[in-house]
N, C-alpha and C. Protein backbone atom coordinates (compact mmCIF):
# COMPACT_ATOMS: atom_id res chain seq x y z
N UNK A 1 -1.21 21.34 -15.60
CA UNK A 1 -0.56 21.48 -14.29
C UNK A 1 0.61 22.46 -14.40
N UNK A 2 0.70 23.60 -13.78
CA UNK A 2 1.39 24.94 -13.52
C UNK A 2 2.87 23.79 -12.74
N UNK A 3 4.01 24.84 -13.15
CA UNK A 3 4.78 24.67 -12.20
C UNK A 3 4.76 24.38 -11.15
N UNK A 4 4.26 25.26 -10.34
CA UNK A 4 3.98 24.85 -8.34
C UNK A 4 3.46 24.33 -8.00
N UNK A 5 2.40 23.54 -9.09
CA UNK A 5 2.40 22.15 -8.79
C UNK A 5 2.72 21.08 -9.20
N UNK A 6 3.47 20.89 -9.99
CA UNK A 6 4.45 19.89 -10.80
C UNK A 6 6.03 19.83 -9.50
N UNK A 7 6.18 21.06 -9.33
CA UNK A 7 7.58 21.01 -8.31
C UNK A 7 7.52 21.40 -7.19
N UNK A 8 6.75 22.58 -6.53
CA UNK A 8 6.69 22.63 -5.11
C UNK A 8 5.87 21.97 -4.34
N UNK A 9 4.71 21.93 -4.79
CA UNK A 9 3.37 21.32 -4.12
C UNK A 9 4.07 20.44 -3.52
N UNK A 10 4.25 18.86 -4.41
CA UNK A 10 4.94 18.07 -3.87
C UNK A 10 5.97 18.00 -2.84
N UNK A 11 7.62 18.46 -3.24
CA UNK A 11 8.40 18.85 -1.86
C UNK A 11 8.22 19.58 -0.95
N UNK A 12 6.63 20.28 -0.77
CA UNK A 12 6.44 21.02 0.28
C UNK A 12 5.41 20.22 1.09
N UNK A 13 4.74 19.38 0.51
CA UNK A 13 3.87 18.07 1.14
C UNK A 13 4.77 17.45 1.47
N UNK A 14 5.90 16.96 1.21
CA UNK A 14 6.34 16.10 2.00
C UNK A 14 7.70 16.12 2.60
N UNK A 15 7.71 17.05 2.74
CA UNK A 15 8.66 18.22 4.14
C UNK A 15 7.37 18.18 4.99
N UNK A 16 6.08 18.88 4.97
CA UNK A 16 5.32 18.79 5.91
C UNK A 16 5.00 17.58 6.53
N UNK A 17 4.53 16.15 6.02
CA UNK A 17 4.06 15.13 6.07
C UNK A 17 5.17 14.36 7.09
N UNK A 18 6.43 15.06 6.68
CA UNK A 18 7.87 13.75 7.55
C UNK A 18 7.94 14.75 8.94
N UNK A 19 7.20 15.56 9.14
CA UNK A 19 8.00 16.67 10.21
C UNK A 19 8.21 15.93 11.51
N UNK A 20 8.82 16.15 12.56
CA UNK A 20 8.68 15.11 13.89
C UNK A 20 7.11 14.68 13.94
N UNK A 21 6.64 16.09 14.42
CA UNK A 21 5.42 16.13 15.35
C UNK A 21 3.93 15.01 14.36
N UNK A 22 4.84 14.95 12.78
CA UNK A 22 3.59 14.19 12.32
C UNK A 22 3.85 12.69 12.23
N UNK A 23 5.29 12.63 11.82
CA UNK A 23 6.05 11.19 12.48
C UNK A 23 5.59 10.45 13.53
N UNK A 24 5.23 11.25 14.57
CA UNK A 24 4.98 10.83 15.93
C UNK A 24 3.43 10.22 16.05
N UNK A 25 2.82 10.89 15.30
CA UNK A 25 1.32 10.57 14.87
C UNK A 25 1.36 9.26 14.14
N UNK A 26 2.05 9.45 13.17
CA UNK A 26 1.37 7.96 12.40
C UNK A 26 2.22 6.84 13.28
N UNK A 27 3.13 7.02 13.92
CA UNK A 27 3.71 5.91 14.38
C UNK A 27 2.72 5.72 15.86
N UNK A 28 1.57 6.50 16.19
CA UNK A 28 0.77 5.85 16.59
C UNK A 28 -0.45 5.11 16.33
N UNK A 29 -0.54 4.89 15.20
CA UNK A 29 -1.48 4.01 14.43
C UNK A 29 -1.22 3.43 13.38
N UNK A 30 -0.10 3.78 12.48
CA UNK A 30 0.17 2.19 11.56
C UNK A 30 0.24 0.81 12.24
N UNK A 31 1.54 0.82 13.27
CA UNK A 31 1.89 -0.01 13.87
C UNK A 31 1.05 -1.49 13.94
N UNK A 32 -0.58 -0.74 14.51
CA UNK A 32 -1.34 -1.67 14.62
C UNK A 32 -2.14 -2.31 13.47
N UNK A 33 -1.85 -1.92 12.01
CA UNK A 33 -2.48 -2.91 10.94
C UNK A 33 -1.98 -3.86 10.72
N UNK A 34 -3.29 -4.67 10.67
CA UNK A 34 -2.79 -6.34 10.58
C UNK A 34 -3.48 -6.95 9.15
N UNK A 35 -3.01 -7.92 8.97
CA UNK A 35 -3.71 -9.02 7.84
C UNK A 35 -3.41 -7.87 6.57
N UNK A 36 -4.36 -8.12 5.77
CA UNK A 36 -4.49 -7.13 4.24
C UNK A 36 -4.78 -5.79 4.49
N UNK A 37 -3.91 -5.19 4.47
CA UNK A 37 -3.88 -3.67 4.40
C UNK A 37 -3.98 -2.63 3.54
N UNK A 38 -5.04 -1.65 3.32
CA UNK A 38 -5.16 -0.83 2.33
C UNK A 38 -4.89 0.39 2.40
N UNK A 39 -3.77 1.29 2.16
CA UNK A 39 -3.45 2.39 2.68
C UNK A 39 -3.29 3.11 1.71
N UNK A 40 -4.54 4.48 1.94
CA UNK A 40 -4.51 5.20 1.31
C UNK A 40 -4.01 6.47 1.11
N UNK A 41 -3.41 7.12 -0.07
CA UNK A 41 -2.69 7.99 -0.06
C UNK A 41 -1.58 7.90 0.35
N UNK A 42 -0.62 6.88 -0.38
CA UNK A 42 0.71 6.53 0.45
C UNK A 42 1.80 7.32 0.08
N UNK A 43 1.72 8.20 -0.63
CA UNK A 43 2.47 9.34 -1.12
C UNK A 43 3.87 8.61 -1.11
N UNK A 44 5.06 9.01 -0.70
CA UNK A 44 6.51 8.38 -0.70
C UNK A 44 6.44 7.31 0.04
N UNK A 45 5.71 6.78 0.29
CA UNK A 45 6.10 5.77 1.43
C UNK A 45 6.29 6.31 2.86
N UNK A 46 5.97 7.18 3.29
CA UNK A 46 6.42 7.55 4.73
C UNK A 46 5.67 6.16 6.01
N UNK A 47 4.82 5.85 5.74
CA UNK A 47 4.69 4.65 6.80
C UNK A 47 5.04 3.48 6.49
N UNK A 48 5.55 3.33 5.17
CA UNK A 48 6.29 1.87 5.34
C UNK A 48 6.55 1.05 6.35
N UNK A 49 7.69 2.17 6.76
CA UNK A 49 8.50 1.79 8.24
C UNK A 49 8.09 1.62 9.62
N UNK A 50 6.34 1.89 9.38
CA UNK A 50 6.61 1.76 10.94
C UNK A 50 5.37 0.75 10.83
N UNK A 51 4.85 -0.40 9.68
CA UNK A 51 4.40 -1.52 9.73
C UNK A 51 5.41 -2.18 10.40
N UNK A 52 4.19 -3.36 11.21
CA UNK A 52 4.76 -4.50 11.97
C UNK A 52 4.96 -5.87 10.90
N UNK A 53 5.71 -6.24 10.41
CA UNK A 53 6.02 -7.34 9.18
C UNK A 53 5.36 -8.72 9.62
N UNK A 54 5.52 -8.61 11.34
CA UNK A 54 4.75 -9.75 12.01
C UNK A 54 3.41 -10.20 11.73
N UNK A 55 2.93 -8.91 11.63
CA UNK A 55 1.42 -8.42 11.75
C UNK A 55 0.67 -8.46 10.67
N UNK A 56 0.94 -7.94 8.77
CA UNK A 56 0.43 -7.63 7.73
C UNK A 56 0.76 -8.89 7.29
N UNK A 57 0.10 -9.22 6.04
CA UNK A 57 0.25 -9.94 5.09
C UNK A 57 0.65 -9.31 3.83
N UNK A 58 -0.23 -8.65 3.49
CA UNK A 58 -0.36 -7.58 2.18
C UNK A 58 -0.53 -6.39 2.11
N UNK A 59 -0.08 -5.10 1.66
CA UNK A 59 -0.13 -3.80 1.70
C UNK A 59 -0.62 -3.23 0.41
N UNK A 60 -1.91 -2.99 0.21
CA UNK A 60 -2.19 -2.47 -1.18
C UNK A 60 -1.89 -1.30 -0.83
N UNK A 61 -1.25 -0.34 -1.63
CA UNK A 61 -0.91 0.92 -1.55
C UNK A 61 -0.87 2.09 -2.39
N UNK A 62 -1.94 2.70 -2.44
CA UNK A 62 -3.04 3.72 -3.12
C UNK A 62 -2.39 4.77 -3.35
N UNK A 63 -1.75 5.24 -4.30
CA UNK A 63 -1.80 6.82 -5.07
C UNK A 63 -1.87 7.17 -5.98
N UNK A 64 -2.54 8.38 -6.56
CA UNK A 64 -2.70 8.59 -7.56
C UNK A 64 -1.46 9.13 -8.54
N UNK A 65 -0.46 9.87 -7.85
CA UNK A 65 0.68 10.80 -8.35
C UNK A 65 1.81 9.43 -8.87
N UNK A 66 2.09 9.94 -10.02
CA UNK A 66 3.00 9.05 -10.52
C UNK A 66 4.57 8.96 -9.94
N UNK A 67 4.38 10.55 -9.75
CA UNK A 67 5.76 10.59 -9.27
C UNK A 67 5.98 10.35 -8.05
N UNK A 68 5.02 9.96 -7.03
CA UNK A 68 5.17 9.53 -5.93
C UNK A 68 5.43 8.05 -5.46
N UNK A 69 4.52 7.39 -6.55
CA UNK A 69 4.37 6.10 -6.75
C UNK A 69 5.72 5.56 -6.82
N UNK A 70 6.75 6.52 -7.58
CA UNK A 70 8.43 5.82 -8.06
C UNK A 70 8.76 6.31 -6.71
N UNK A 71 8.77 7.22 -5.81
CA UNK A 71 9.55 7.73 -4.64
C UNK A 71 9.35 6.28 -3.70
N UNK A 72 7.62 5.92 -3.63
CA UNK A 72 6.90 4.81 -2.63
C UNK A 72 7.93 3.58 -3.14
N UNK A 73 8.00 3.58 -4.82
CA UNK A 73 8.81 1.98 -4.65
C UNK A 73 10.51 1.98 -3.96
N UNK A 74 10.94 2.89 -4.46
CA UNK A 74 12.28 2.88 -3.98
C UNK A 74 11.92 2.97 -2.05
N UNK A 75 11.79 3.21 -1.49
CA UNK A 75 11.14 4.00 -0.22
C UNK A 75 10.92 1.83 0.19
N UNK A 76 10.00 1.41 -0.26
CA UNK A 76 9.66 0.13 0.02
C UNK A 76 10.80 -1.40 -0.09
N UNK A 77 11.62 -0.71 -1.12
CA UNK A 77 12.86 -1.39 -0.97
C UNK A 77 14.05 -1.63 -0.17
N UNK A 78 13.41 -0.80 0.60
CA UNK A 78 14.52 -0.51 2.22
C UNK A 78 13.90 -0.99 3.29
N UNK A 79 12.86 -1.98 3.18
CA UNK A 79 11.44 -1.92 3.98
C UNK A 79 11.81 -3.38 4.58
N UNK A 80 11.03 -4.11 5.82
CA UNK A 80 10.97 -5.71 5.97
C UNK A 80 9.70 -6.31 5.08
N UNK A 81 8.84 -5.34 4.79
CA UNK A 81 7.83 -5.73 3.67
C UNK A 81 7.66 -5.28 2.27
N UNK A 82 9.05 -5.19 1.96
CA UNK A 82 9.18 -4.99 0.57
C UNK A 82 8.39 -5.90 -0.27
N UNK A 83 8.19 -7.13 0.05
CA UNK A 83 7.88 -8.39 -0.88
C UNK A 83 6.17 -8.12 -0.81
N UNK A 84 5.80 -7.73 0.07
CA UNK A 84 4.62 -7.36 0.43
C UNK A 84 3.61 -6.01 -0.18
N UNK A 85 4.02 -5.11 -0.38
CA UNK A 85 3.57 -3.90 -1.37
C UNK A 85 3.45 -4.21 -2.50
N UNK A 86 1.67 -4.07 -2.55
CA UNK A 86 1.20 -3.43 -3.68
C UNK A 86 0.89 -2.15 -4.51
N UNK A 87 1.05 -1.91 -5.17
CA UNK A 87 0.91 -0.54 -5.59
C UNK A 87 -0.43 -0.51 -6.87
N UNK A 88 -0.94 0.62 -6.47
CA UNK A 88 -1.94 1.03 -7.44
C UNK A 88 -2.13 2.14 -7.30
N UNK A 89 -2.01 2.68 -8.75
CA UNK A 89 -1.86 4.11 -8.94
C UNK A 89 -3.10 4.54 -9.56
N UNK A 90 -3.59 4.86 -8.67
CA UNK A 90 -5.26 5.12 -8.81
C UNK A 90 -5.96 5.88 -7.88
N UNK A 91 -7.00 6.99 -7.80
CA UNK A 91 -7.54 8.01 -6.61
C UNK A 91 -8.44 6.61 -5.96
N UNK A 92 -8.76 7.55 -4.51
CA UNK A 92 -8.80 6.47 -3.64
C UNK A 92 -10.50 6.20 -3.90
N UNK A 93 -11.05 7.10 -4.92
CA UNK A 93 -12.27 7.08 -4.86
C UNK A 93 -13.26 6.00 -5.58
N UNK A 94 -11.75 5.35 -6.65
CA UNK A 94 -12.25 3.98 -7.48
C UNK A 94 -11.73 2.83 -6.98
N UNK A 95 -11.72 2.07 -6.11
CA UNK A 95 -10.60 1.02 -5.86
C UNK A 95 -10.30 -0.58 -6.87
N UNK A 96 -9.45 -0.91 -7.30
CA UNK A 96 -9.90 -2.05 -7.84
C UNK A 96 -9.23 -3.19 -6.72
N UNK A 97 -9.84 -2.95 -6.14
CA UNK A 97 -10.09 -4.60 -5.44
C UNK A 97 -11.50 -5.04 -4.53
N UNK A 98 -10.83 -6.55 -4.05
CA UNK A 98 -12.78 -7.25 -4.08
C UNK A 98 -13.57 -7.06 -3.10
N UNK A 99 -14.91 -6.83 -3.17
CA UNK A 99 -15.20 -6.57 -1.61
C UNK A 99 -14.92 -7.39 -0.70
N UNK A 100 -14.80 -6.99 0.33
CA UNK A 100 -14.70 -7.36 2.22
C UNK A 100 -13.22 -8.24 1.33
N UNK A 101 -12.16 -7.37 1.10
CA UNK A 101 -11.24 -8.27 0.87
C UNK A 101 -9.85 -7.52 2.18
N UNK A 102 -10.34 -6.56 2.92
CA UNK A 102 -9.34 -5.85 3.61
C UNK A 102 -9.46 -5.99 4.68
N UNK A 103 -8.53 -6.18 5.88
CA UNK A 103 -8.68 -6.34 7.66
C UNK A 103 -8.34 -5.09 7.61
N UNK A 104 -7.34 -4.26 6.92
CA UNK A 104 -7.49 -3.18 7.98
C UNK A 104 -6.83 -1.69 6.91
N UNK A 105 -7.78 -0.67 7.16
CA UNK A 105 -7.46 0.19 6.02
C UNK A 105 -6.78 1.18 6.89
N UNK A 106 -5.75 1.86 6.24
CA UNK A 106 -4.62 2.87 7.11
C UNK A 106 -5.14 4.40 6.28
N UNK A 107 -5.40 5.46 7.12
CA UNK A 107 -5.62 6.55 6.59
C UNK A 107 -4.99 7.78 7.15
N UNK A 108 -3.63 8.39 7.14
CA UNK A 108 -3.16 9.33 7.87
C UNK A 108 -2.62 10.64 6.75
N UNK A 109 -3.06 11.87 7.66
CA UNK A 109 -2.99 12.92 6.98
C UNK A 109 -3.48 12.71 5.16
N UNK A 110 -4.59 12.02 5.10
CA UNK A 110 -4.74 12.15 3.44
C UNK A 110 -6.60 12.88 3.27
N UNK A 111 -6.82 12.73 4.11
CA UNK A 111 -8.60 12.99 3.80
C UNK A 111 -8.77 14.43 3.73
N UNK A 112 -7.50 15.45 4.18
CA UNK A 112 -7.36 16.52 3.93
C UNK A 112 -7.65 17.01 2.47
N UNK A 113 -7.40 15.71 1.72
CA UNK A 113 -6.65 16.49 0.46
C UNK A 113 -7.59 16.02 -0.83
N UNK A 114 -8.02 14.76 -0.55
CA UNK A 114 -8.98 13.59 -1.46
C UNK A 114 -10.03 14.77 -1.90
N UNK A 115 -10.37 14.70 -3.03
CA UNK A 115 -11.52 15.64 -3.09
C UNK A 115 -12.75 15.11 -3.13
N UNK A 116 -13.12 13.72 -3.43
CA UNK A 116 -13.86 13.19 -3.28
C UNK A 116 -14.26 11.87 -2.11
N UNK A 117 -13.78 12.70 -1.13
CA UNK A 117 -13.40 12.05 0.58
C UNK A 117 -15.02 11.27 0.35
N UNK A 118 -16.32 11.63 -0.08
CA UNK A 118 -17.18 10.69 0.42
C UNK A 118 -17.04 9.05 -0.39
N UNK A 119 -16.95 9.47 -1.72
CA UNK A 119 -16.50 7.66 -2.41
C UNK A 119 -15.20 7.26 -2.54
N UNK A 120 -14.43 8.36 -1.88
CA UNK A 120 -13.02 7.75 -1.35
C UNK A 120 -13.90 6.15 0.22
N UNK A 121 -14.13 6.98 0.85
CA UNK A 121 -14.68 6.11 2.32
C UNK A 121 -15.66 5.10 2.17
N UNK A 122 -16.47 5.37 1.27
CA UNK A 122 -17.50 4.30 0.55
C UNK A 122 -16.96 2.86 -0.18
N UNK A 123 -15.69 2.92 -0.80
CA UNK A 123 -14.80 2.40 -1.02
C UNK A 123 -14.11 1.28 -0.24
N UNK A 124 -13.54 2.34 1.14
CA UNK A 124 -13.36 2.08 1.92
C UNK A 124 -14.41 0.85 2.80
N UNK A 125 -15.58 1.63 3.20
CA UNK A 125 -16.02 0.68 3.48
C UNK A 125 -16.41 -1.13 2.84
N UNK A 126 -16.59 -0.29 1.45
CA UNK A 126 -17.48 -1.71 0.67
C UNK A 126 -16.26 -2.33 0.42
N UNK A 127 -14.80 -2.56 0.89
CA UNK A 127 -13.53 -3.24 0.62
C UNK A 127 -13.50 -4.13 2.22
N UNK A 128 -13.61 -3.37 2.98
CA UNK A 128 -13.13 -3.88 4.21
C UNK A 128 -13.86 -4.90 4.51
N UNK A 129 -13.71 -6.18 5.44
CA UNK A 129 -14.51 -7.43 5.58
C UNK A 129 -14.80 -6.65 6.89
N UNK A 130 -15.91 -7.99 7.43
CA UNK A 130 -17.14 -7.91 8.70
C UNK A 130 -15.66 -7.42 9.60
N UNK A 131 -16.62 -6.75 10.24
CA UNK A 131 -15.28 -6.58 11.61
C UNK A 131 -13.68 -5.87 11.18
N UNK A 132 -13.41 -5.35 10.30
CA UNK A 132 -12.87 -4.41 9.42
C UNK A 132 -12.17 -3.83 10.24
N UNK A 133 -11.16 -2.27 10.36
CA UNK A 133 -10.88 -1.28 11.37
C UNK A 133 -10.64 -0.56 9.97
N UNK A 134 -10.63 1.18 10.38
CA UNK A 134 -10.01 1.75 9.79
C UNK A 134 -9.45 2.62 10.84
N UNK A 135 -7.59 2.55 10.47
CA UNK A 135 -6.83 3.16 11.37
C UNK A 135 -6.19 4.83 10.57
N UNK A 136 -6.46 5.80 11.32
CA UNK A 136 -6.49 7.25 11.01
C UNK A 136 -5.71 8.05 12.28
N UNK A 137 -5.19 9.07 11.17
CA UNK A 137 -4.76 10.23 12.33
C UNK A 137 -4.28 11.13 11.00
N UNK A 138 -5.02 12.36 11.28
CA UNK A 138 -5.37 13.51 10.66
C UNK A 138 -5.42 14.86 11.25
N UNK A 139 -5.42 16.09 10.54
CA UNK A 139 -5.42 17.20 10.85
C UNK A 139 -6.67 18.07 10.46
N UNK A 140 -7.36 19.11 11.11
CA UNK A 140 -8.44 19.43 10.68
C UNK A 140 -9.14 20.42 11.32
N UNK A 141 -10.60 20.77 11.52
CA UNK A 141 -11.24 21.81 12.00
C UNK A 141 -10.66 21.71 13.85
N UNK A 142 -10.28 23.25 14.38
CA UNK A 142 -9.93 23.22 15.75
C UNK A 142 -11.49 23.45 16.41
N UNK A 143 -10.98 22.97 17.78
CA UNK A 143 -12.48 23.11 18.60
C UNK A 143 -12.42 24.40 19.08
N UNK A 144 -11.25 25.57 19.16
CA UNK A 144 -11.32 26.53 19.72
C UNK A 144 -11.97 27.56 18.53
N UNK A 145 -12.81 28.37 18.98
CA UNK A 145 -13.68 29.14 17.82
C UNK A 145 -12.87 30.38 17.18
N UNK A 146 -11.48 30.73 17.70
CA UNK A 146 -10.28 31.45 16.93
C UNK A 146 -9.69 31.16 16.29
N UNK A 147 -9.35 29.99 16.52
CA UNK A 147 -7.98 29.20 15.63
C UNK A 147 -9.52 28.71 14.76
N UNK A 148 -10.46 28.23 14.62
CA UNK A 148 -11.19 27.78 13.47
C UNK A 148 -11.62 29.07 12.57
N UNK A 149 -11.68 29.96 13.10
CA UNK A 149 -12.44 31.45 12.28
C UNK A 149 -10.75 31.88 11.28
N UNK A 150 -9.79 31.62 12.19
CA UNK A 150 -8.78 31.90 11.02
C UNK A 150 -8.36 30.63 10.18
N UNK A 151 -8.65 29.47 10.24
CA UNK A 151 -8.73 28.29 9.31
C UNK A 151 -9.62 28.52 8.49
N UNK A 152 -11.15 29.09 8.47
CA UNK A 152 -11.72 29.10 7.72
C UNK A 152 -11.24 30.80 6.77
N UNK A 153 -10.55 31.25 7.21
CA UNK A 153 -9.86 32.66 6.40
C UNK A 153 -8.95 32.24 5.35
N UNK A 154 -8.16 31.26 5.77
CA UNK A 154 -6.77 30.86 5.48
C UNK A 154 -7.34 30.34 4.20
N UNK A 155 -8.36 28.77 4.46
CA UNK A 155 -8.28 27.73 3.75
C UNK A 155 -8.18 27.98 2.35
N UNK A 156 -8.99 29.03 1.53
CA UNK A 156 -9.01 29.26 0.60
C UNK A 156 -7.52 29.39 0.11
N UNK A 157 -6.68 30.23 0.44
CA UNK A 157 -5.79 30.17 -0.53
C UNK A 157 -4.72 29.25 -0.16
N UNK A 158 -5.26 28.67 1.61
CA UNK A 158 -4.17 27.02 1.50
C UNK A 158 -4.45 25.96 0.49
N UNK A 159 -5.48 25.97 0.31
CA UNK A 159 -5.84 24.94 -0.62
C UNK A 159 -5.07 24.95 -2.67
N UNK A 160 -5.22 26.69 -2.87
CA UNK A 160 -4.36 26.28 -3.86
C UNK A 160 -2.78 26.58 -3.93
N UNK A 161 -2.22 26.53 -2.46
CA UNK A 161 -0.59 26.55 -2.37
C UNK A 161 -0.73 25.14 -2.16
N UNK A 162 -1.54 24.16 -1.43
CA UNK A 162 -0.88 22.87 -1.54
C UNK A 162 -1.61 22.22 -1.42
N UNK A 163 -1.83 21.82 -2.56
CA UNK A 163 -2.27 20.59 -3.66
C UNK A 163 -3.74 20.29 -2.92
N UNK A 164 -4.66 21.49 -2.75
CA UNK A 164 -5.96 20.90 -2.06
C UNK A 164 -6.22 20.67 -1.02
N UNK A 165 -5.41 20.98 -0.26
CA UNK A 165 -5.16 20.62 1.13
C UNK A 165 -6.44 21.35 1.94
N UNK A 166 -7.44 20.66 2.74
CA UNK A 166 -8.39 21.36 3.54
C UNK A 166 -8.28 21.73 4.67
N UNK A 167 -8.18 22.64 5.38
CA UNK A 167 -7.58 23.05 7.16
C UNK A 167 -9.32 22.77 7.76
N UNK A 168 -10.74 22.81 7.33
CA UNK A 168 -11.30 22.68 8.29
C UNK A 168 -12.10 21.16 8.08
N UNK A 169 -11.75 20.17 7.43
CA UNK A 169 -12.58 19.12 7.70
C UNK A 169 -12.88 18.20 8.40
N UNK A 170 -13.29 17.68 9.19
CA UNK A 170 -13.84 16.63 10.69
C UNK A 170 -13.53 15.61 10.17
N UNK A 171 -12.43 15.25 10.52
CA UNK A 171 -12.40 13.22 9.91
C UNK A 171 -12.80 12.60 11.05
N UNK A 172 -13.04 12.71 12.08
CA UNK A 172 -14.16 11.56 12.84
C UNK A 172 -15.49 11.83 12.59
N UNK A 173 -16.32 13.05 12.15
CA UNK A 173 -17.44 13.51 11.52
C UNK A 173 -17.55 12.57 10.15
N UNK A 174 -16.75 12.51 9.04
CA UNK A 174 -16.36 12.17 8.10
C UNK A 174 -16.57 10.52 8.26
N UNK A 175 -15.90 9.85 9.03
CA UNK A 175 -15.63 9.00 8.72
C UNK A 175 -17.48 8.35 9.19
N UNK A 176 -18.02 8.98 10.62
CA UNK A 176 -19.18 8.69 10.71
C UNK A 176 -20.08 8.71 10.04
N UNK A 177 -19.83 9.55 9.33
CA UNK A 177 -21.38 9.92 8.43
C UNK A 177 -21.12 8.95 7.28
N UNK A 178 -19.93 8.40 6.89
CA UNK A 178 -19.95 7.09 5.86
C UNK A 178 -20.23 5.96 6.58
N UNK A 179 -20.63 5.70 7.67
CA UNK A 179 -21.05 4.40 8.05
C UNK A 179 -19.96 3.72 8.79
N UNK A 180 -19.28 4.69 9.73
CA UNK A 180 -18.49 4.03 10.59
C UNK A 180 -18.49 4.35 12.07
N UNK A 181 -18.16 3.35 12.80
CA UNK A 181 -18.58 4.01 14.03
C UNK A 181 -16.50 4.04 14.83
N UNK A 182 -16.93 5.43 14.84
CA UNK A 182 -15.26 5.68 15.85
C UNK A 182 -15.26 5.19 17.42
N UNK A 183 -14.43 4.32 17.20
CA UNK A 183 -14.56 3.56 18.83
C UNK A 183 -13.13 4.10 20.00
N UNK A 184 -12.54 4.51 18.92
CA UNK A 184 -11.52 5.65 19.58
C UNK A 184 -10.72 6.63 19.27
N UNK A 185 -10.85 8.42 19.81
CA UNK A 185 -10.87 9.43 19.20
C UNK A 185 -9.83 9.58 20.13
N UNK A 186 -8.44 10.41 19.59
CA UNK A 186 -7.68 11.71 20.65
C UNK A 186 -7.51 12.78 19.73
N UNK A 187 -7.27 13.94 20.76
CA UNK A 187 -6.83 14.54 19.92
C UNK A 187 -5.62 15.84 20.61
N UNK A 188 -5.41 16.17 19.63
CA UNK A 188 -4.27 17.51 20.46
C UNK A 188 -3.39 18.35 19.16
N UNK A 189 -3.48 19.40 19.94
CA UNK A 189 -2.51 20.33 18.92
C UNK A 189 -1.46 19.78 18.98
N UNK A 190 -0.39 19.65 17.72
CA UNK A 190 1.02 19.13 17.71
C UNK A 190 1.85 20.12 17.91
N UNK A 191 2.91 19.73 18.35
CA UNK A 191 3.84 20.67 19.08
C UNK A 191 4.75 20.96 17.77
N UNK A 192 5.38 22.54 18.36
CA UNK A 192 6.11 22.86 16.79
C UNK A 192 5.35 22.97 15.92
N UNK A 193 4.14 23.82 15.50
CA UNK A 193 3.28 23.39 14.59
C UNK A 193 1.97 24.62 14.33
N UNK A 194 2.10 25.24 13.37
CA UNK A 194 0.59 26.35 13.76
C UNK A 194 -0.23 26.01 14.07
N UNK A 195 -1.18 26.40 14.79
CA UNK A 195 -2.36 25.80 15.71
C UNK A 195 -3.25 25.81 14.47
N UNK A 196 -3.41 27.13 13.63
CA UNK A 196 -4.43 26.60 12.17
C UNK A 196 -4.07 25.55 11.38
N UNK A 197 -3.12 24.80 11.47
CA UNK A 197 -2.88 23.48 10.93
C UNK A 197 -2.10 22.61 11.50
N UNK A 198 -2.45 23.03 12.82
CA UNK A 198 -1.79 21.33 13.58
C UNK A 198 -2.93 20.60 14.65
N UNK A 199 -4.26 21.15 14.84
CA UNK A 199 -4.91 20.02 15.60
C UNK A 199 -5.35 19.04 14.89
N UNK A 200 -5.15 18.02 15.33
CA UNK A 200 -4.72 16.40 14.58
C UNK A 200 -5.41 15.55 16.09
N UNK A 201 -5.93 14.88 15.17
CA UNK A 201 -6.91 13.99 15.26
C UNK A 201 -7.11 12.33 14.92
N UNK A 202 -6.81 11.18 15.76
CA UNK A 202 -6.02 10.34 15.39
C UNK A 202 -7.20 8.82 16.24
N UNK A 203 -7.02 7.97 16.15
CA UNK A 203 -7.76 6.80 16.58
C UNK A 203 -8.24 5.73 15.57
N UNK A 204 -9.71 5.01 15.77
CA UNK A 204 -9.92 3.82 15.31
C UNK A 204 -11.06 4.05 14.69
N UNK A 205 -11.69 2.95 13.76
CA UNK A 205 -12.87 3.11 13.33
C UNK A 205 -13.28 1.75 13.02
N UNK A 206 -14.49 1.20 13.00
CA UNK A 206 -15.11 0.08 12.76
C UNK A 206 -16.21 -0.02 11.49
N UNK A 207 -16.60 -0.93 11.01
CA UNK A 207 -17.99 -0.68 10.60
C UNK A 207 -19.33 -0.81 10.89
N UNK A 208 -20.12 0.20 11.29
CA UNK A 208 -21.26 0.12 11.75
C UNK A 208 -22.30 -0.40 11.25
């Protein structure tokens, strides 16, 4: 691992990840995980805070980066569910825990980056119990055929300024084709934000 990605990658993921316009996103879908929660890619902890303490029981909380993992614990110690976080520092594509042991898996801004997004979700699924949700909001391919023709220009060398990052992948495509059915999609360019990397894409998912 090169410098720029040992030291920038990171503080430049997560300068991007806290910005308002993405703040505003996940605080429309953490909120609602309830019971055992599996959230992947929890990088520093940025959604800690906007779990309902009422609502969760347990927070397993998935990353692979070590050094993120120490940012997530300190980050969780300021939390109402401090007592509640689990941590496992592990890609999201092996999980060690039991099947149908999860109500509700949290996935924001990370499927960009997973490189193995299909047994990352496979995972996903074979964890979550009957009647399951997986709650998402992501960034990804635009529907306008300009802003996607220069995402697909870009991606290549976005991907090795930060840390893998994909500008054109469909996470409601994505999440369907692993065996889920999206029961509710929005979407919109974020404000403040380049249009090749701000239409974001956010809602629910079940298992089909």
């Amino acid at each position: 691992m090169g410098l720029w990605e040992r030291y920038a990658v990171p503080a430049i993921v997560s300068c991007a990840c806290t910005s308002k316009p993405v703040m505003r996103q996940r605080a429309k879908v953490v909120p609602e995980a309830t019971g055992a929660v599996l959230e992947l890619g929890c990088g520093s902890g940025t959604n800690f805070a906007f779990y309902d303490p009422a609502r969760i029981t347990r927070l397993h909380a998935v990353e692979p980066a070590p050094g993120m993992v120490a940012r997530a614990r300190e980050t969780a110690r300021d939390t109402a569910i401090a007592d509640r976080v689990q941590f496992h520092e592990t890609g999201a594509e092996r999980l060690s825990l039991e099947d149908a042991s999860i109500d509700t898996a949290v996935v924001t801004f990370v499927l960009c980056t997973i490189p193995d997004w299909g047994s990352a979700l496979r995972e996903v699924r074979r964890v979550l119990k009957p009647g399951g949700r997986v709650l998402f909001s992501e960034h990804g391919l635009a529907p306008d055929a300009d802003v996607a023709r220069w995402q697909q220009r870009i991606e290549p060398v976005w991907k090795r300024l930060f840390g893998g990052c994909h500008l054109t992948r469909q996470p409601a495509a994505m999440l369907a084709n692993s065996g889920f059915r999206v029961d509710r999609l929005e979407t919109m360019y974020l404000p403040s934000t380049p249009r090749f990397a701000g239409f974001a894409s956010w809602g629910a998912a079940v298992l089909s």
